[in-house]
Structures are given as structure tokens and as C-alpha cells.
Protein backbone atom coordinates (compact mmCIF):
# COMPACT_ATOMS: atom_id res chain seq x y z
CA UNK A 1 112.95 102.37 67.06
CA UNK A 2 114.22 102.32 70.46
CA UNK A 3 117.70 104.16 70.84
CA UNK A 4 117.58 103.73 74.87
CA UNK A 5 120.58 101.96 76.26
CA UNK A 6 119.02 99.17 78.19
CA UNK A 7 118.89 99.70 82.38
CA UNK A 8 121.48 97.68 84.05
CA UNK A 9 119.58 95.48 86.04
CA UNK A 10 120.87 94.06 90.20
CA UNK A 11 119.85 93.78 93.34
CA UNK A 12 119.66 97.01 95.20
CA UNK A 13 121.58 97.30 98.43
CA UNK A 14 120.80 98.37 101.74
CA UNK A 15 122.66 101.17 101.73
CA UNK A 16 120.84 102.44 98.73
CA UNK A 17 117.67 102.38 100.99
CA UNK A 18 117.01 106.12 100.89
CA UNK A 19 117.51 106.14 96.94
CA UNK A 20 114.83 103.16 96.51
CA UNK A 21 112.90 105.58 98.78
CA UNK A 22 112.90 108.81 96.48
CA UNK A 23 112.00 106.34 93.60
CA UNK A 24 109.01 104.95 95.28
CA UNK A 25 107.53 108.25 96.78
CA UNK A 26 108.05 109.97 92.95
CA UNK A 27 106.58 106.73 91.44
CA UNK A 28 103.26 106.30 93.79
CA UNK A 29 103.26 109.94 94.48
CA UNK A 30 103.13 110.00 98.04
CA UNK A 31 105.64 110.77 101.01
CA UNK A 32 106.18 107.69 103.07
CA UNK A 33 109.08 108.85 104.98
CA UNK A 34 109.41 108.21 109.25
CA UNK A 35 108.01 105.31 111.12
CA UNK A 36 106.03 104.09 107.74
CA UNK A 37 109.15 103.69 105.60
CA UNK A 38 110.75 102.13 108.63
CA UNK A 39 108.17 99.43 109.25
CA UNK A 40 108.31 98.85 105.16
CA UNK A 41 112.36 98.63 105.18
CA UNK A 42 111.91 96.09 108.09
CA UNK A 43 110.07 93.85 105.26
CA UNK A 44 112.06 94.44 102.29
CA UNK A 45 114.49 91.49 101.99
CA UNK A 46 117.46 92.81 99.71
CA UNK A 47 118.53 89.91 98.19
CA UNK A 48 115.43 89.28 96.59
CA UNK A 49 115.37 92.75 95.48
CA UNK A 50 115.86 93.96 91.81
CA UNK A 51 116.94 97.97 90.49
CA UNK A 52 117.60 99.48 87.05
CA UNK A 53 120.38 101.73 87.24
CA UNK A 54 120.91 104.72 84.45
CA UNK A 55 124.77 104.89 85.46
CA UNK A 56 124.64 105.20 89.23
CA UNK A 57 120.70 106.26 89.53
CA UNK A 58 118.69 104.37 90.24
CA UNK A 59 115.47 104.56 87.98
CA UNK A 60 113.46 101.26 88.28
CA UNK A 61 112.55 98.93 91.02
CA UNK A 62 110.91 96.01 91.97
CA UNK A 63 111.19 93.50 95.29
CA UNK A 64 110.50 89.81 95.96
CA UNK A 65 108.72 88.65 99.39
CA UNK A 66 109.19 85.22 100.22
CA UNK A 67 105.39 83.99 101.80
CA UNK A 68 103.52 81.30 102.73
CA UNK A 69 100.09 81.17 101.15
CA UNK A 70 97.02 79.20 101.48
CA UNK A 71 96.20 77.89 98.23
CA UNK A 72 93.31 74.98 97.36
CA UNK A 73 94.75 72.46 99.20
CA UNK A 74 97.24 73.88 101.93
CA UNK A 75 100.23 76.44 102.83
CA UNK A 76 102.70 76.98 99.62
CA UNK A 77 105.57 79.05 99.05
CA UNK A 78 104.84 82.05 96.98
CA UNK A 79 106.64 85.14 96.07
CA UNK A 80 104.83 88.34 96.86
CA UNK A 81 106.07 90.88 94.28
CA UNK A 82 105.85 94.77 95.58
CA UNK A 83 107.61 97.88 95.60
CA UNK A 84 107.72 97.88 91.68
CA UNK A 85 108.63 101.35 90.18
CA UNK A 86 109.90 103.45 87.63
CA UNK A 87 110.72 107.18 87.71
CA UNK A 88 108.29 109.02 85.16
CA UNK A 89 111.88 110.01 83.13
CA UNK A 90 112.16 106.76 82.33
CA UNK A 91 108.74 105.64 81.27
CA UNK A 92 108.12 103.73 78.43
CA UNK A 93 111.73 102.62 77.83
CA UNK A 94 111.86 99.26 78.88
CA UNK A 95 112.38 99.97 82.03
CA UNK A 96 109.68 97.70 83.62
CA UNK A 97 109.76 95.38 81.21
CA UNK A 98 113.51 94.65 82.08
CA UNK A 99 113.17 94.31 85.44
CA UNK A 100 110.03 91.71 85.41
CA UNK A 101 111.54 89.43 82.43
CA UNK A 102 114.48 89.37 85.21
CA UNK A 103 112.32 88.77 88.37
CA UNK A 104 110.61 85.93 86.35
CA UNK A 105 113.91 84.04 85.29
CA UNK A 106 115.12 84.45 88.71
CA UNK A 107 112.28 82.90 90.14
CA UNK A 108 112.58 80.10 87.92
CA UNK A 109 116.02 79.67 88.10
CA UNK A 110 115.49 79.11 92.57
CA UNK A 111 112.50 76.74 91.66
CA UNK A 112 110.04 78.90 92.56
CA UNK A 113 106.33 78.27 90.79
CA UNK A 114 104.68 80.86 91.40
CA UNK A 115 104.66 84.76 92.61
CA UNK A 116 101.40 87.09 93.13
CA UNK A 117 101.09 90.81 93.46
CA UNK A 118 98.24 93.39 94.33
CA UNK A 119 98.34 96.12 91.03
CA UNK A 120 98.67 100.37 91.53
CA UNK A 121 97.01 100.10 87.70
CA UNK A 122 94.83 96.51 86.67
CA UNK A 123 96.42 96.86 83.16
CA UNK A 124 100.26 96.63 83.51
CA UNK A 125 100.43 92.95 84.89
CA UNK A 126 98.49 90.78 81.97
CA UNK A 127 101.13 91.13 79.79
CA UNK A 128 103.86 89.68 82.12
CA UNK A 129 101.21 86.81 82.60
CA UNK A 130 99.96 87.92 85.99
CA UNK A 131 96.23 87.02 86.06
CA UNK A 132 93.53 88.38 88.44
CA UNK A 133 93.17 85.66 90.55
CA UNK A 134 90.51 87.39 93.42
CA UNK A 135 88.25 89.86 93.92
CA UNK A 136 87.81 92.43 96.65
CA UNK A 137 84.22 94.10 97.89
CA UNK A 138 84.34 97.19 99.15
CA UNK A 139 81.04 97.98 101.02
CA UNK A 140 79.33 101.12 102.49
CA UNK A 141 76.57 100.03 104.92
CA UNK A 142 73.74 102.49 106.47
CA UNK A 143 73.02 101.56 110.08
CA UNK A 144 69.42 102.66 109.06
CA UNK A 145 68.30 98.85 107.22
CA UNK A 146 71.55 97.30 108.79
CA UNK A 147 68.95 94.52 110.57
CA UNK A 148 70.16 91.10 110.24
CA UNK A 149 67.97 88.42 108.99
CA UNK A 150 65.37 86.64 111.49
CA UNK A 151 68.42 83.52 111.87
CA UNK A 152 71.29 84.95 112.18
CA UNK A 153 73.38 82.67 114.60
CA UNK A 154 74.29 83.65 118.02
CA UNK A 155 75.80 82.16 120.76
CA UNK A 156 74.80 83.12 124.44
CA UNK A 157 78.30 82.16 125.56
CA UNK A 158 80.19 84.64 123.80
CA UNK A 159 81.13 87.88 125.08
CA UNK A 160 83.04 91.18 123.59
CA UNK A 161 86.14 93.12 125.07
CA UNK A 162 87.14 96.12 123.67
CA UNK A 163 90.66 96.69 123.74
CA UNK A 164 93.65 99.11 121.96
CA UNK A 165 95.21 96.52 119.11
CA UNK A 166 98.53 96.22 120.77
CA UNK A 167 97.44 95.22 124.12
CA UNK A 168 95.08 92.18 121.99
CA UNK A 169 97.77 91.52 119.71
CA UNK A 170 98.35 87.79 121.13
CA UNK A 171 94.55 87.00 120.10
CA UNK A 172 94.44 88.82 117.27
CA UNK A 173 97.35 86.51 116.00
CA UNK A 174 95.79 83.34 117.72
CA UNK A 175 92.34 83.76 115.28
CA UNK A 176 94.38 84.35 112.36
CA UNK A 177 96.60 81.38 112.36
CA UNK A 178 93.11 79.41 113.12
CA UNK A 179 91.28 81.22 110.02
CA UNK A 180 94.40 81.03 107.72
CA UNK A 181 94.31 77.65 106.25
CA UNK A 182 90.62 78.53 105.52
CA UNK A 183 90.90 80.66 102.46
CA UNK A 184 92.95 81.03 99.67
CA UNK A 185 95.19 83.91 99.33
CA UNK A 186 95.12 84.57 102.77
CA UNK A 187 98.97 84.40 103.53
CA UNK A 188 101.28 84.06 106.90
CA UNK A 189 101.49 87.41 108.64
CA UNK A 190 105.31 87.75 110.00
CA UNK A 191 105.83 89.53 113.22
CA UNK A 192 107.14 92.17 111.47
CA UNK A 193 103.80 92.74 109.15
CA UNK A 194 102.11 92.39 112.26
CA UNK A 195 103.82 95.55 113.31
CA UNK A 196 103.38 97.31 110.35
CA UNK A 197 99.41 96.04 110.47
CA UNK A 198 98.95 97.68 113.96
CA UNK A 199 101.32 100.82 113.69
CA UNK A 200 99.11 103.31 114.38
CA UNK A 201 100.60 106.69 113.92
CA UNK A 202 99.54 110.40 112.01
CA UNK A 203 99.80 108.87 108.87
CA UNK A 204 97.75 105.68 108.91
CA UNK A 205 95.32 107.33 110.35
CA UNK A 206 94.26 109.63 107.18
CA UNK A 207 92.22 111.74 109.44
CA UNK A 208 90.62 109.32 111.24
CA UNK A 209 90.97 107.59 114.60
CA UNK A 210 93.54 105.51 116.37
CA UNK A 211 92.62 102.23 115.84
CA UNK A 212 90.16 100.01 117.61
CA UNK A 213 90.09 96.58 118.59
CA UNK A 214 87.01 94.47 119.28
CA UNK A 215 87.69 91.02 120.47
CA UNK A 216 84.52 88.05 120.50
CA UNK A 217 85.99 85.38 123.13
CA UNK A 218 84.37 82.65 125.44
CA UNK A 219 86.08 80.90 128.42
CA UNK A 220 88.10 78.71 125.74
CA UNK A 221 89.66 81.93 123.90
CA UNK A 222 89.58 84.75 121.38
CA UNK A 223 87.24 83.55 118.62
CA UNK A 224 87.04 86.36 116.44
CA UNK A 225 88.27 89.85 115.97
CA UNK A 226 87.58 93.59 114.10
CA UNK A 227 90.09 96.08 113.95
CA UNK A 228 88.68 99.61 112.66
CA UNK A 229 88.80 103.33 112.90
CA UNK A 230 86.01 105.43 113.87
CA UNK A 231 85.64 109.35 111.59
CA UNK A 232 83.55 111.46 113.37
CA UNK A 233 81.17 114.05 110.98
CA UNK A 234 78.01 115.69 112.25
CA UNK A 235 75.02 117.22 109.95
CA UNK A 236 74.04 120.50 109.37
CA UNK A 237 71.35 120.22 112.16
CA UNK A 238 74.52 118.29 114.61
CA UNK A 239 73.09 114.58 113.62
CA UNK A 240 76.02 112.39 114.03
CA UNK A 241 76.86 111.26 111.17
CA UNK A 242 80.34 109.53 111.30
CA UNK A 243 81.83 106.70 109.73
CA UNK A 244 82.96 103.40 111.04
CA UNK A 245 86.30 102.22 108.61
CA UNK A 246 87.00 98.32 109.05
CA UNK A 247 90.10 96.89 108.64
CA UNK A 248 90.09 93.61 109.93
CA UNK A 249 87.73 91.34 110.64
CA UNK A 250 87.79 87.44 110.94
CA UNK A 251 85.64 84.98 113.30
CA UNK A 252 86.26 81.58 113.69
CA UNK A 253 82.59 80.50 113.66
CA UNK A 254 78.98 82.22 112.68
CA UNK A 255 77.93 83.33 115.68
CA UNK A 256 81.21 84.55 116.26
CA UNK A 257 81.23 86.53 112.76
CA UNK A 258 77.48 87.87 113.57
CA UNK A 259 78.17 89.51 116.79
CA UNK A 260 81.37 91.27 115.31
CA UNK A 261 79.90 92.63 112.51
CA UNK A 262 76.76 93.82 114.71
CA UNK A 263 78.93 95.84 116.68
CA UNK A 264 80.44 97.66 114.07
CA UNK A 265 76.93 98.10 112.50
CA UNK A 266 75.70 99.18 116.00
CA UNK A 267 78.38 101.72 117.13
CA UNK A 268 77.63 105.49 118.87
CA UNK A 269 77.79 108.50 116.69
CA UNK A 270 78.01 106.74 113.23
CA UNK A 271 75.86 106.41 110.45
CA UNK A 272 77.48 103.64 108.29
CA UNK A 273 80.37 101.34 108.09
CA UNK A 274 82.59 101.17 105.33
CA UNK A 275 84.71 98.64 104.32
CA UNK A 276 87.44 98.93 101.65
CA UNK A 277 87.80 95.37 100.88
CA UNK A 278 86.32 92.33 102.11
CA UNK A 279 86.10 88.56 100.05
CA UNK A 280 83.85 88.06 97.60
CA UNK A 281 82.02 85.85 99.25
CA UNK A 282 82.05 87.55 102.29
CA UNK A 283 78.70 86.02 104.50
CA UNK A 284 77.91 89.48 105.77
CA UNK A 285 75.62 89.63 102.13
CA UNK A 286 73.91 86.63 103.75
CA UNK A 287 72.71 88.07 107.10
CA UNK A 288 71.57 91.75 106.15
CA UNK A 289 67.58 91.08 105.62
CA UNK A 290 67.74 93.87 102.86
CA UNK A 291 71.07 93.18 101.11
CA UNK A 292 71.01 96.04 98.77
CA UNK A 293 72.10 98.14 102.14
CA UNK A 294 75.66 96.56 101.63
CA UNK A 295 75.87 99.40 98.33
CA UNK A 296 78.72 96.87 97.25
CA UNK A 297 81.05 97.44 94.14
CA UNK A 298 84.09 95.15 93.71
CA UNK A 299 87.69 95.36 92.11
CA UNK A 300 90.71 93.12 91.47
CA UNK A 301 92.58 92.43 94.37
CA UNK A 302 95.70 90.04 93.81
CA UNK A 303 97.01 88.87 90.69
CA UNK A 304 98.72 85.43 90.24
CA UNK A 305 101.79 84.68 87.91
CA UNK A 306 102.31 81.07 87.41
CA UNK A 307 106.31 80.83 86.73
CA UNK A 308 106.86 76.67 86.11
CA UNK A 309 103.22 75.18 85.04
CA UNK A 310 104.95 71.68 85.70
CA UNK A 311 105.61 72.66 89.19
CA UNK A 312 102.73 75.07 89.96
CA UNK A 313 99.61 73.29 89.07
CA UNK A 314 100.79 70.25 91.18
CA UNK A 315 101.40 71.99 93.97
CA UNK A 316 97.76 72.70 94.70
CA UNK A 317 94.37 70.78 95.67
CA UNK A 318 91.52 70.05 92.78
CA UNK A 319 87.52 69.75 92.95
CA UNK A 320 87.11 67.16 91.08
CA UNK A 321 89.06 64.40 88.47
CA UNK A 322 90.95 65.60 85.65
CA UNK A 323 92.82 64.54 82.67
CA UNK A 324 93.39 67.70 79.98
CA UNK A 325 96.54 68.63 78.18
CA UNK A 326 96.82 72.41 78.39
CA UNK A 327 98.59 74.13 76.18
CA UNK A 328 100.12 77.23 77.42
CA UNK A 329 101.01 80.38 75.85
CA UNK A 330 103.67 82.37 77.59
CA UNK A 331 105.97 85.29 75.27
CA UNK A 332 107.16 86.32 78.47
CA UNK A 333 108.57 82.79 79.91
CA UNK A 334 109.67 80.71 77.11
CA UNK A 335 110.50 77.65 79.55
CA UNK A 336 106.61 77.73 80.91
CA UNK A 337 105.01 77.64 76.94
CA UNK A 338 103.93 74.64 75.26
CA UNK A 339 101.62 71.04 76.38
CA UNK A 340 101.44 70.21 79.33
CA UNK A 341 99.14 67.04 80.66
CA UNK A 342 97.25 68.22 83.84
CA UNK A 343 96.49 64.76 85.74
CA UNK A 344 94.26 64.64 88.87
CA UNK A 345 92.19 63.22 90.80
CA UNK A 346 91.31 63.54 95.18
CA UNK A 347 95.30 61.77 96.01
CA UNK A 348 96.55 64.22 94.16
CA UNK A 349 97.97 65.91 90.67
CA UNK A 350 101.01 65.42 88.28
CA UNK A 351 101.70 68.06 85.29
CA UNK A 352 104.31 66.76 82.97
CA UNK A 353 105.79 67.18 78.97
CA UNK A 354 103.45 66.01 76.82
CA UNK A 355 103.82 65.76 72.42
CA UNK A 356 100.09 64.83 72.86
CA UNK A 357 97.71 67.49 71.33
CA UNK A 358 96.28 69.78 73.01
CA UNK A 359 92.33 69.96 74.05
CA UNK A 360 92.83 73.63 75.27
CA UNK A 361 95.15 76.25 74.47
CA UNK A 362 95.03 79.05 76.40
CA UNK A 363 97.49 82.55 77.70
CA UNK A 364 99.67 81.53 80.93
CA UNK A 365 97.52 84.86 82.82
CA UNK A 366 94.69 82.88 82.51
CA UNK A 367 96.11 80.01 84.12
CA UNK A 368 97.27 82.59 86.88
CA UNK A 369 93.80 83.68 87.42
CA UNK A 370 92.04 80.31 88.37
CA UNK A 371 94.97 79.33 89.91
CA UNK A 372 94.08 80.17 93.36
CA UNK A 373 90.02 78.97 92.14
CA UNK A 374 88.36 81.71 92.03
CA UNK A 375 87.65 81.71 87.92
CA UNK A 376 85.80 79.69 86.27
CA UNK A 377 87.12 79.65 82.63
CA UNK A 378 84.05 79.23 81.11
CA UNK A 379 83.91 83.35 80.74
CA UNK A 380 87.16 83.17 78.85
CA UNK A 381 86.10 81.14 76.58
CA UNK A 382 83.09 82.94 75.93
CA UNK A 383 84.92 85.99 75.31
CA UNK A 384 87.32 83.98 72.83
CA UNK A 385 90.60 84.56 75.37
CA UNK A 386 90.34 80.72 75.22
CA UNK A 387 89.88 77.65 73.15
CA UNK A 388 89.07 73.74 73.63
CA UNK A 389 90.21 71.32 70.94
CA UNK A 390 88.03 68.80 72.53
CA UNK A 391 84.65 69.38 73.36
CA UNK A 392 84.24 69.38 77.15
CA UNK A 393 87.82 70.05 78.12
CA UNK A 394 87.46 73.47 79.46
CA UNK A 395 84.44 72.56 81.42
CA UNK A 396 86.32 69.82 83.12
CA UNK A 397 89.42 71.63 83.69
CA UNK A 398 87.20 74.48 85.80
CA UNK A 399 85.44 72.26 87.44
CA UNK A 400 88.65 70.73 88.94
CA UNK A 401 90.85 73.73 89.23
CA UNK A 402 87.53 75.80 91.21
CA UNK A 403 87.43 75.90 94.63
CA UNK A 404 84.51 76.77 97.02
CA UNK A 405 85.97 79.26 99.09
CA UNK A 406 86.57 82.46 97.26
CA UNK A 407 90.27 83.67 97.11
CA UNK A 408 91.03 87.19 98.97
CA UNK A 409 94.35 88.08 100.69
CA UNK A 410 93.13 90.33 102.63
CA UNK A 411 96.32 92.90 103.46
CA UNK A 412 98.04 94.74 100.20
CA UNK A 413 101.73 93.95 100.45
């Protein structure tokens, strides 16, 4: 039995900035003091934050971000949940649980549907009822069998500038609002995350190079852009052998996308490109003529928490007609459990109430995970994480609630 007096739980204050600090490097165990922590303290927004105190220590942490996401069907508001910690003397006390339970009810107490996160460890989050909702690749590419297939797009009118970030930070920006609405997850990028994105001192750099900028533009504008650092090695015999590491890279057509990624394929002195996380569905697998040279792996990326089902699910876009009633399991958030009747069709969606019975029953993580449409639920059911009361239900609800464009949100926050 647990003897622990329970943390007192309230929003941390600014002035406690350099004690949040000490939690969070002794929680992720890593220093993140000078210009780093600054550009992070520029994001936190205080109010939204939550700590545990032990008396006056602080022990336990966790922030709210207040974003705009693209979702299936447009820009929503969504909190971004980061910055959660505990100290290791206070593991396993109810520490974290404490301090999500209160995140959640505060969310639903300011109306908000739904929050997302990106995990240090995939198993903590399921059993607050975050779901993962998208996928990353990570990709490690050998120039040697980097060809592109014979029809790969191009466009004659295009040309490349290469440029430091900051001086192309204008057009950076300009493709990304144009590419933003185009995939879910992808969320709005605030002038300070902008900063943070582009910083580029010791630390960032991880022993590689200041960061690069390539920029694809016509005489109408910047369509497309790769941001990446270049690690120079050399072989036994003095081969170069060095590594191209992309960060960024977005292009607001094909031909556009091609000539970027041939670049970075193409560069002096490097022997392969890696990229840490790209979309699942990223076309690059589509224009290497030998595809087993992307030597791709994937791993969750962001996780989804739906907070108010009644709210959340018709706040977004859907494939195809529905008419199910879900009913949710959720220990966590007692006001989000029970029926719900999930109505619609291409004008739109309603989710209400209902004392109807249910033709699936299903955990609210699960919900979080197709949320964004990147999971199909048929999976779940085969694994018996799901249920259908009515034969056909399940298939009809991921059919609706899938969406063509993979989810990915591209930056960890």
C-alpha cells in the first residue's frame, strides 16, 4: 500500500524557471543549459504549465502548448503536451499519474478536445489514453543505388540557391504555410519555434555542421526547401565517406520534391543521407529505382489523447458516411466514457449521448490513434483490443475516420 503523501499539484511560475530546469536535465539526462534552454523558456507558456511540489521542491512536471494543427479536414486547436518529468526520487509514487489526471481535467474543464504529445518511452502514454496516432521513417540512403526511377518529374524552370537558414528564413516560412494544410499533424510553427528550428549553435550541432539551406524556386517564388547538416568521415584509404543529416525538407510540387532530394543524394564528400524521421508515406520510396537503398525502419512519432469524444470527433473531416455508436472506455476521464453516436457524412459530423447500444466498444487510446487517420482499426480488432456488436461496424467506422495522407508532425515539441 502506498504511504506517499500525494504531490501538491499547480502551475509552476516563472521565477521557478531554473528549478523546472534541474528537473528536466535530471529527468532526460542531458544538460540543456545557455541559448537552448533560452529558446525552450521562450515557448513554455506558464499558465498552462503544471508542477508537483514535495514541500517547496519541485519533483514533477509537465507543460501545455496551445497549437494549431492540421487534422482531416482543416486547422484545429490542439494542446501539445511536453516538458513532462519526474525526478528518479520520486518514481513510481504517483507522481506522473497526478499530474496527467490534472492536465486532462483542465483541458476539459477550458473546452479543449484534444491534446497530442511525442513520447521519451512508447509505453507510459496508453494508459492515460494517448494513442499512437503517426509514424515516423527514419532512413539511411547510400549514394551508390540512390538513382531515381526512369520518371521522376522535373521541371526545367526550376532552379536551386544555396543559402545559410537565417538569411532564407522568409521562404522557408512561405513553403511551410503553403504545405501545412496538406498533412495531418503538421502544426503552425510560431516565430519563436522558428527560432528555436534554425538556432544553430555548439549544441545542435552534435558534432556536425552548421546548418544548410537549399532552396528550389522559379520566377514565381520559393517552392520547396531542405535544411541539413553535412558530417564529414573519411576511410581508412581517405575515401570520403561523410554523412548528409536532413532536417527539413518540404516541396510544394513533384518536381519540386525530386530536385531537393537529388541534391542531398548528390552532395561532395558524402556517402549517404540519413534522415531521422520523415512521413510514412514519404514519396521519396516512390522515386528510388531500387527502394531497398532507403534501409528504412520506422517508430511512433506523436501520440493523440482525445479529451471530450463529443467535441473531438466532430471537429474533424471523414472519408466516407457513417452512422456507429461507439462506446468508449476511458478509467482515466470519467466524463469522456460511455455511447456515443458518431454521425457523418461529406457536410459534416455530429457525436452526441446516446442510451442506444453499442456496435463497437473500444479503449479511448484507440480512438486517439485513428484520430488524426492514420489507423485503420481493423488491426485492433484482430488483436482483440477491440470489439463490434454489429457486424460491419468497425469496418465502416475506419473507413470514415481514415484519411489518405499519412499523419507526421514533423518537429518534436
Amino acid at each position: 500500500m502506498n504511504t506517499e503523501p500525494s504531490p501538491a499539484i499547480r502551475p509552476i511560475k516563472d521565477s521557478e524557471w531554473g528549478e523546472w530546469l534541474e528537473l528536466d536535465e535530471e529527468a532526460f539526462a542531458e544538460d540543456t543549459a545557455g541559448p537552448r534552454a533560452e529558446r525552450f523558456r521562450a515557448l513554455v507558456e506558464w499558465d498552462r504549465s503544471l508542477g508537483a511540489f514535495d514541500g517547496d521542491r519541485l519533483v514533477g512536471s509537465t507543460l501545455g502548448l496551445t497549437f494549431t494543427m492540421t487534422v482531416p479536414g482543416g486547422p484545429r486547436p490542439v494542446c501539445g503536451v511536453t516538458g513532462v518529468a519526474v525526478l528518479p526520487s520520486h518514481r513510481r509514487v504517483g507522481v506522473l499519474s497526478a499530474l496527467m489526471r490534472r492536465q486532462l481535467a483542465d483541458l476539459h474543464e477550458n473546452g479543449e478536445a484534444v491534446a497530442a504529445l511525442y513520447a521519451s518511452e512508447a509505453a507510459i502514454y496508453g494508459r492515460f489514453g494517448y494513442g499512437r496516432a503517426a509514424d515516423n521513417l527514419f532512413l539511411n540512403i547510400p549514394k551508390r543505388g540512390s538513382q531515381f526511377v526512369r520518371n521522376a518529374p522535373s521541371d526545367p524552370s526550376l532552379r536551386l540557391r544555396t543559402v545559410r537558414p537565417a538569411a532564407a528564413r522568409a521562404d522557408i516560412e512561405k513553403v511551410f504555410e503553403a504545405v501545412l494544410a496538406t498533412r495531418p499533424g503538421l502544426y503552425a510553427r510560431t516565430p519563436a519555434r522558428w527560432e528555436a528550428m534554425l538556432a544553430d549553435d555548439e549544441s545542435a550541432r552534435r558534432g556536425a555542421s552548421t546548418l544548410r539551406c537549399l532552396i528550389v524556386e522559379d520566377d514565381a517564388g520559393p517552392r520547396g526547401y531542405a535544411l541539413f547538416r553535412l558530417k564529414a568521415d573519411y576511410t581508412d584509404h581517405d575515401v570520403p565517406d561523410g554523412q548528409v543529416q536532413l532536417k527539413d525538407l518540404f516541396g510544394l510540387d513533384p518536381a519540386a520534391y525530386a530536385l531537393l532530394w537529388r541534391q542531398v543524394l548528390d552532395r561532395d564528400l558524402c556517402s549517404h543521407v540519413y534522415a531521422s524521421s520523415r512521413p510514412a508515406d514519404d514519396p521519396i520510396m516512390h522515386l528510388l529505382a531500387e527502394p531497398r537503398m532507403l534501409n528504412a525502419g520506422w517508430l511512433d512519432e506523436m501520440w493523440v489523447r482525445v479529451v471530450d469524444t463529443g467535441r473531438a470527433l466532430p471537429d474533424r473531416a471523414y472519408s466516407a458516411p457513417v452512422d456507429v455508436v461507439i462506446d468508449v472506455e476511458d478509467a482515466v476521464c470519467p466524463w469522456n466514457a460511455g455511447r456515443w453516436r458518431l454521425s457523418a457524412d461529406a457536410t459534416g459530423a455530429t457525436c452526441a449521448r446516446t442510451n442506444d447500444p453499442a456496435d463497437i466498444e473500444l479503449p479511448v487510446n484507440v480512438l486517439g490513434a485513428a484520430y488524426l487517420g492514420g489507423r485503420t482499426l481493423g488491426a485492433y480488432e484482430a488483436a482483440g483490443v477491440i470489439r463490434e456488436t454489429r457486424p460491419g461496424a468497425i469496418r465502416a467506422l475506419s473507413a470514415a475516420m481514415s484519411w489518405e495522407t499519412k499523419p507526421w508532425g514533423g518537429l518534436v515539441f
